[in-house]
PDB file of N, CA and C in Angstrom:
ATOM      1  N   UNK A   1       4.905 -15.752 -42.692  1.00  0.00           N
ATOM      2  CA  UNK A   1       5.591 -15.662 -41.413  1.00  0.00           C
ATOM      3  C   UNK A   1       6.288 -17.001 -41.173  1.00  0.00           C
ATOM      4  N   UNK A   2       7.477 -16.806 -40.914  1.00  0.00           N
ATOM      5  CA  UNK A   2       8.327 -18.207 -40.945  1.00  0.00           C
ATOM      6  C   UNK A   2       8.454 -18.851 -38.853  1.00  0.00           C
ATOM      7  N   UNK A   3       8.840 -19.678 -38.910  1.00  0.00           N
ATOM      8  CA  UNK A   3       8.988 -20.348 -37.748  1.00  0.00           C
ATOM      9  C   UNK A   3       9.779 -19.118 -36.492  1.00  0.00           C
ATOM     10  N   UNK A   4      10.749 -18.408 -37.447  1.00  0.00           N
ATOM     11  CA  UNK A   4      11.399 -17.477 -36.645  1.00  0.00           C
ATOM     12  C   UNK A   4      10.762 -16.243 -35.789  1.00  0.00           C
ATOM     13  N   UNK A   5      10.044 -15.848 -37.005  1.00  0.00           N
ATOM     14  CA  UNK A   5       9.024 -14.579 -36.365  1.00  0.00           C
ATOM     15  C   UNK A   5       8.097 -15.168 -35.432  1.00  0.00           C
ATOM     16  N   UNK A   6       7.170 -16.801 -35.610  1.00  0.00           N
ATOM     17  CA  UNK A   6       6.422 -17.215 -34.358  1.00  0.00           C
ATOM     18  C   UNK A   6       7.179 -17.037 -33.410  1.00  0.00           C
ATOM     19  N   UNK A   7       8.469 -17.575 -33.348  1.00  0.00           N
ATOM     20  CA  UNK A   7       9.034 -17.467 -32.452  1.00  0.00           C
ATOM     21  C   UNK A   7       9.288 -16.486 -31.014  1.00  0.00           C
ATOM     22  N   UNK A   8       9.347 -15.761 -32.313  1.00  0.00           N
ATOM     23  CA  UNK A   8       9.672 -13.550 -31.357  1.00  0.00           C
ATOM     24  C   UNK A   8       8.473 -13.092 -31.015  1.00  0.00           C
ATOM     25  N   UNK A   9       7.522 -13.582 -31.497  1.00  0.00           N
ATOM     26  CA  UNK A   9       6.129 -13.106 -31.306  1.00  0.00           C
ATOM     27  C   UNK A   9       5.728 -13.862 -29.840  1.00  0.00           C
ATOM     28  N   UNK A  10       5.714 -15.110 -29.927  1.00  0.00           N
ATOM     29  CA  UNK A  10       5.574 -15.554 -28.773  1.00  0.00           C
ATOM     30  C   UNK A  10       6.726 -15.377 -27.431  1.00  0.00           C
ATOM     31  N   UNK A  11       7.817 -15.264 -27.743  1.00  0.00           N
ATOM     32  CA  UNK A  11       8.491 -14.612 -27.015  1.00  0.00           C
ATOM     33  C   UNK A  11       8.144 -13.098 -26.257  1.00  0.00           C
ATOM     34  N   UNK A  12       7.658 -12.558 -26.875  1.00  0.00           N
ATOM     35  CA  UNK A  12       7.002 -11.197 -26.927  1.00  0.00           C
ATOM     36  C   UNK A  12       5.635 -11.135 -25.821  1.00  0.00           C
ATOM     37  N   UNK A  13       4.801 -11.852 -26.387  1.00  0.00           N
ATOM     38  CA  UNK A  13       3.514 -12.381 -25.506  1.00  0.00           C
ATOM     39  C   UNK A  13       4.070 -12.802 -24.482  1.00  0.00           C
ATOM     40  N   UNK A  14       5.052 -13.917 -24.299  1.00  0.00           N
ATOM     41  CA  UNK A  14       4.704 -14.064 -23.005  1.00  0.00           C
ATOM     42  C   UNK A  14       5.878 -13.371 -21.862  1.00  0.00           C
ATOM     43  N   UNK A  15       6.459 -12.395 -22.769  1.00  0.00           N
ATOM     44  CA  UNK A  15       7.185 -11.312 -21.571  1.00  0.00           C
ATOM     45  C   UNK A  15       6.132 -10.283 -21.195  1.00  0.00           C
ATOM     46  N   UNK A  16       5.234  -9.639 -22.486  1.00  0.00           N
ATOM     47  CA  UNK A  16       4.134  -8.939 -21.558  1.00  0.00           C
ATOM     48  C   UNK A  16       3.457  -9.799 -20.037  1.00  0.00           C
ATOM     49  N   UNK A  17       2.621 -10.662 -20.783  1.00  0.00           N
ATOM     50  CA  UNK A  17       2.537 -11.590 -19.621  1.00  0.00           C
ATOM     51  C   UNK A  17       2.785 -11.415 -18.266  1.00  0.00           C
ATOM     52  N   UNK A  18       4.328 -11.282 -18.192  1.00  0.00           N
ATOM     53  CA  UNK A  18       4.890 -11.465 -16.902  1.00  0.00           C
ATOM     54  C   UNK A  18       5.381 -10.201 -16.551  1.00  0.00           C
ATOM     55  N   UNK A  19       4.947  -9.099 -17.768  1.00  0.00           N
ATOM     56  CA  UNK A  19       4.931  -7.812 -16.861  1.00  0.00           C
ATOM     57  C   UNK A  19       3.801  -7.572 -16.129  1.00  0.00           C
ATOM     58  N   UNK A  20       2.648  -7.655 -16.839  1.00  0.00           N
ATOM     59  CA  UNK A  20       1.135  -7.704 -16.716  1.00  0.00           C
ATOM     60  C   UNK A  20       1.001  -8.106 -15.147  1.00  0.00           C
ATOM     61  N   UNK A  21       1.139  -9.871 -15.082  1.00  0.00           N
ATOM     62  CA  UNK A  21       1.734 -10.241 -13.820  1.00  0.00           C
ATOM     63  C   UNK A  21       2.412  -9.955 -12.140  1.00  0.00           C
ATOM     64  N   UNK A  22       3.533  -9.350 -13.054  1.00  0.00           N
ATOM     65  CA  UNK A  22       4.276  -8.834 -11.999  1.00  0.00           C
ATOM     66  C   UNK A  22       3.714  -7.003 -11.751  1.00  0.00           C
ATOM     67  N   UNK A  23       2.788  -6.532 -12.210  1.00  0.00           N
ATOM     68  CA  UNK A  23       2.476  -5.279 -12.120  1.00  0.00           C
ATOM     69  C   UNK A  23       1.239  -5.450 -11.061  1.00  0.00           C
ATOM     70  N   UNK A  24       0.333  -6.324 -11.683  1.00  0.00           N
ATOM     71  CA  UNK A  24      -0.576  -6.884 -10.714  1.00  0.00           C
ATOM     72  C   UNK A  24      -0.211  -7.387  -9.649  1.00  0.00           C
ATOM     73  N   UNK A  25       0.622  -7.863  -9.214  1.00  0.00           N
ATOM     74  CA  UNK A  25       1.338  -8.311  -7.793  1.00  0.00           C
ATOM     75  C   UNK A  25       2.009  -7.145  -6.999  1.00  0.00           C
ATOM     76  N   UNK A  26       2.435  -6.155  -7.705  1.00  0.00           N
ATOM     77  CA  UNK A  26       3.109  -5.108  -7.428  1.00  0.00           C
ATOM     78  C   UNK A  26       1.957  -3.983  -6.582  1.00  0.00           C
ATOM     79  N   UNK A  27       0.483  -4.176  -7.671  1.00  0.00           N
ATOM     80  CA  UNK A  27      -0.315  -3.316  -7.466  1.00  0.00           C
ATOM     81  C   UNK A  27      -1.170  -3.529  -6.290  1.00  0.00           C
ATOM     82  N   UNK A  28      -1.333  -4.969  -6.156  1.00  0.00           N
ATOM     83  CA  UNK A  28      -1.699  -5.563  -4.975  1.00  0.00           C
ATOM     84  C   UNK A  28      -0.843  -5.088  -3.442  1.00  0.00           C
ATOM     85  N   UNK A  29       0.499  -5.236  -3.247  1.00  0.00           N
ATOM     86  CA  UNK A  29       1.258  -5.306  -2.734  1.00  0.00           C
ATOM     87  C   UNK A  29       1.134  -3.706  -2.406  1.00  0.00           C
ATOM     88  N   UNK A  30       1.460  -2.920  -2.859  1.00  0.00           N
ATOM     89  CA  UNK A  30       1.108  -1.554  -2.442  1.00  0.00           C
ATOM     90  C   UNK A  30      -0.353  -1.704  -1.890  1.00  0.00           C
ATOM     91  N   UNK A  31      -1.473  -1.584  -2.483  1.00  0.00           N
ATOM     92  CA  UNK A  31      -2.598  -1.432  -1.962  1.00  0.00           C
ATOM     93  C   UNK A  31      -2.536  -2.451  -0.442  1.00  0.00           C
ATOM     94  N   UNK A  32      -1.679  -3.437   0.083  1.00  0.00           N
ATOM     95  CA  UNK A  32      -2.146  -4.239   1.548  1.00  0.00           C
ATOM     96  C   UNK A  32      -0.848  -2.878   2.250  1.00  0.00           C
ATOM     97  N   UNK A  33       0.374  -2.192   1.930  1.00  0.00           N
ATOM     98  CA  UNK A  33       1.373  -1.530   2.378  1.00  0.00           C
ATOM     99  C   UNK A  33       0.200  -0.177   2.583  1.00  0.00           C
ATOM    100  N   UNK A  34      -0.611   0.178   1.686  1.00  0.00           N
ATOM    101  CA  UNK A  34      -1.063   1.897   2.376  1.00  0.00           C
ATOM    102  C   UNK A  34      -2.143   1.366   3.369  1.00  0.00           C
ATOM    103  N   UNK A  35      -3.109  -0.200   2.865  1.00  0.00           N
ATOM    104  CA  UNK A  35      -3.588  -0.418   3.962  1.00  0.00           C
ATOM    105  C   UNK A  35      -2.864  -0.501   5.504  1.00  0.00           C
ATOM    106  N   UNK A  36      -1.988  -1.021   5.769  1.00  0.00           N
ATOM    107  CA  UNK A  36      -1.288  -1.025   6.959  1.00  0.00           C
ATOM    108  C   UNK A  36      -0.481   0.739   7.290  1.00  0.00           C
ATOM    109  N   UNK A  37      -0.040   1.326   6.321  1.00  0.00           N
ATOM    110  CA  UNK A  37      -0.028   2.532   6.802  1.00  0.00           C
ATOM    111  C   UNK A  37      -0.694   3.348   7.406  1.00  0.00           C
ATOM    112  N   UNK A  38      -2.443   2.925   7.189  1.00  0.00           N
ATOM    113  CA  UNK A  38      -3.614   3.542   7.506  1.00  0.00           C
ATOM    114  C   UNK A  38      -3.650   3.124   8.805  1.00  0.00           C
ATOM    115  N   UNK A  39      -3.100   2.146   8.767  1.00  0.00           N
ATOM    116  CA  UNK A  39      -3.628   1.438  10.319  1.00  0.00           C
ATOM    117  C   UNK A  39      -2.953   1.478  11.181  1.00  0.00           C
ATOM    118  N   UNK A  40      -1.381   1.661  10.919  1.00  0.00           N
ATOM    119  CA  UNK A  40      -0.292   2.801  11.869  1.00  0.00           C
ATOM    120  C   UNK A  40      -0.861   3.448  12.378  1.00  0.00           C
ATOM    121  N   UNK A  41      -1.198   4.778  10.976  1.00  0.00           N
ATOM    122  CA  UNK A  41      -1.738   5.829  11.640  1.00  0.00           C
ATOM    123  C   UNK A  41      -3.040   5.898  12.728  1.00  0.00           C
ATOM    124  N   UNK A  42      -4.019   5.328  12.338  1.00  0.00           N
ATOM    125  CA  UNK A  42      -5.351   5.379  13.479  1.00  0.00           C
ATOM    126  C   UNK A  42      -4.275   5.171  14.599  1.00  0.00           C
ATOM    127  N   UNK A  43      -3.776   4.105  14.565  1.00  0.00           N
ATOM    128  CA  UNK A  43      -3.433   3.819  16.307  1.00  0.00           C
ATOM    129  C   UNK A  43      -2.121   4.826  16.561  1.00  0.00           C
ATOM    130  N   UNK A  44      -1.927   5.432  15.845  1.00  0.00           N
ATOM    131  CA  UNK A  44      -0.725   6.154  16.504  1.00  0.00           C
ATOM    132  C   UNK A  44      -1.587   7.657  16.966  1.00  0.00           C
ATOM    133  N   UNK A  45      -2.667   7.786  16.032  1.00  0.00           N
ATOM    134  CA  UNK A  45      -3.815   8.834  16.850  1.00  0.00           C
ATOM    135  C   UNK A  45      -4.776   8.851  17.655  1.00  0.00           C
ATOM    136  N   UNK A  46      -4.576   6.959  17.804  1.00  0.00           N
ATOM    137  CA  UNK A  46      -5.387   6.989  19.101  1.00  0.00           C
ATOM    138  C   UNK A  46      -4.723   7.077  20.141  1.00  0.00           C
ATOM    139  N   UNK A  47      -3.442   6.961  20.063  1.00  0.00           N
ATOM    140  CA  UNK A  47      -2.820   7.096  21.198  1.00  0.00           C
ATOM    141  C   UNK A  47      -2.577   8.588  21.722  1.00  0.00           C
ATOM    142  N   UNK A  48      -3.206   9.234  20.563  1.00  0.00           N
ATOM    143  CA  UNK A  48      -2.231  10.810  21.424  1.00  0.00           C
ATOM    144  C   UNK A  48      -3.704  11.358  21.427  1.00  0.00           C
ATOM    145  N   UNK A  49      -3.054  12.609  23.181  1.00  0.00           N
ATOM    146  CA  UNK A  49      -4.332  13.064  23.962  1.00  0.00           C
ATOM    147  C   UNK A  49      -5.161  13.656  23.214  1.00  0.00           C
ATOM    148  N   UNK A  50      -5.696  13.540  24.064  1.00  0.00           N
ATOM    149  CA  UNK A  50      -7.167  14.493  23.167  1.00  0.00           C
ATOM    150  C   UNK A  50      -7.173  16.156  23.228  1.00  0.00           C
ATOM    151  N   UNK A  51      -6.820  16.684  22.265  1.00  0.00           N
ATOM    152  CA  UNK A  51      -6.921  17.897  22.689  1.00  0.00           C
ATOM    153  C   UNK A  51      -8.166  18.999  22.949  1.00  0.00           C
ATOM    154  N   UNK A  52      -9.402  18.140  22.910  1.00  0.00           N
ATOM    155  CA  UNK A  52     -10.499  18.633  23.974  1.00  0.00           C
ATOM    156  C   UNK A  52     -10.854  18.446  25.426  1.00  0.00           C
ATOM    157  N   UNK A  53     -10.075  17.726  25.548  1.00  0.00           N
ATOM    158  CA  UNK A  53     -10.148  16.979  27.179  1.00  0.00           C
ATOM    159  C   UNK A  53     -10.183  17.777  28.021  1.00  0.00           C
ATOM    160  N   UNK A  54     -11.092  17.955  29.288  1.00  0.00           N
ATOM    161  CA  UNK A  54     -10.885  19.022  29.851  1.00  0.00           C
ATOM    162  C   UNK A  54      -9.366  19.032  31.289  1.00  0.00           C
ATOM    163  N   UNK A  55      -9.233  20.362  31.682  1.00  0.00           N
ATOM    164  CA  UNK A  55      -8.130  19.883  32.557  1.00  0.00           C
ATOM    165  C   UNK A  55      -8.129  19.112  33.633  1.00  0.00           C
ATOM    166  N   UNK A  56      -6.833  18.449  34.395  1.00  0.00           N
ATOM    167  CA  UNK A  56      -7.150  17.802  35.480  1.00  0.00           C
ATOM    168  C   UNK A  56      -8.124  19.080  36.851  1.00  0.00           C
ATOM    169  N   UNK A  57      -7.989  18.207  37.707  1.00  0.00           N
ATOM    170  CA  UNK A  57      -8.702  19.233  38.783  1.00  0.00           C
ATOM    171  C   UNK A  57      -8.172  20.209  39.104  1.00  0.00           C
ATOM    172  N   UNK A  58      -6.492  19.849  39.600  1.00  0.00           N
ATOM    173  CA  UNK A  58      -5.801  21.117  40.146  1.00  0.00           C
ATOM    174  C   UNK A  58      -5.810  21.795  38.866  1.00  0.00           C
ATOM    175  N   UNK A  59      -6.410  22.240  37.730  1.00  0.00           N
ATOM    176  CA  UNK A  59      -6.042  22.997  36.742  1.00  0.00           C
ATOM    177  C   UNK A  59      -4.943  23.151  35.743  1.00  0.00           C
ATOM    178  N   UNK A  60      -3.736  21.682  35.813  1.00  0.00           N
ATOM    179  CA  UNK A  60      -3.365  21.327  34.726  1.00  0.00           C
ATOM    180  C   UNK A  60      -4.186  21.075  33.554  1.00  0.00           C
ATOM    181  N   UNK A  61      -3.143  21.506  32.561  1.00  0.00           N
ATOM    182  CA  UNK A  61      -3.798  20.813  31.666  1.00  0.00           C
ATOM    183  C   UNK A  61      -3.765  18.918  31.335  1.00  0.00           C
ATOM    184  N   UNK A  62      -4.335  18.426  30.756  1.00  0.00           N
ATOM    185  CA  UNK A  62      -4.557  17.202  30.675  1.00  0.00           C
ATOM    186  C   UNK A  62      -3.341  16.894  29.531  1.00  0.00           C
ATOM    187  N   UNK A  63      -2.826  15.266  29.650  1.00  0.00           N
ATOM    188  CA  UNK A  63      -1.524  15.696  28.675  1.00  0.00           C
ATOM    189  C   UNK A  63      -2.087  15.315  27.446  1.00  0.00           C
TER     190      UNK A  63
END
């Protein structure tokens, strides 16, 4: 193996590397994005009525 092929080889290694890298950052990065999606959602269902609630007095329903 001459100086050339080390060459491509290590060239090679260290582009996996920085896929490896950048996949792991990627994979991270999604996993904190569905965390915060999750957490939209709770509060966007805590905000809406309850649909067991019973009605107001005059016999509306509750909103």
């Amino acid at each position: 193996m001459n100086d050339e092929d080390l060459a491509a080889i290590n060239k090679l290694i260290a582009a996996l590397q920085l896929q490896t890298d950048s996949q792991t950052a990627l994979n991270a990065s999604i996993r904190l994005l569905a965390q915060s999606n999750q957490a939209l959602v709770d509060l966007i269902k805590s905000r809406e009525p309850d649909p067991d609630a019973p009605p107001y007095l005059d016999g509306t329903p509750a909103p």
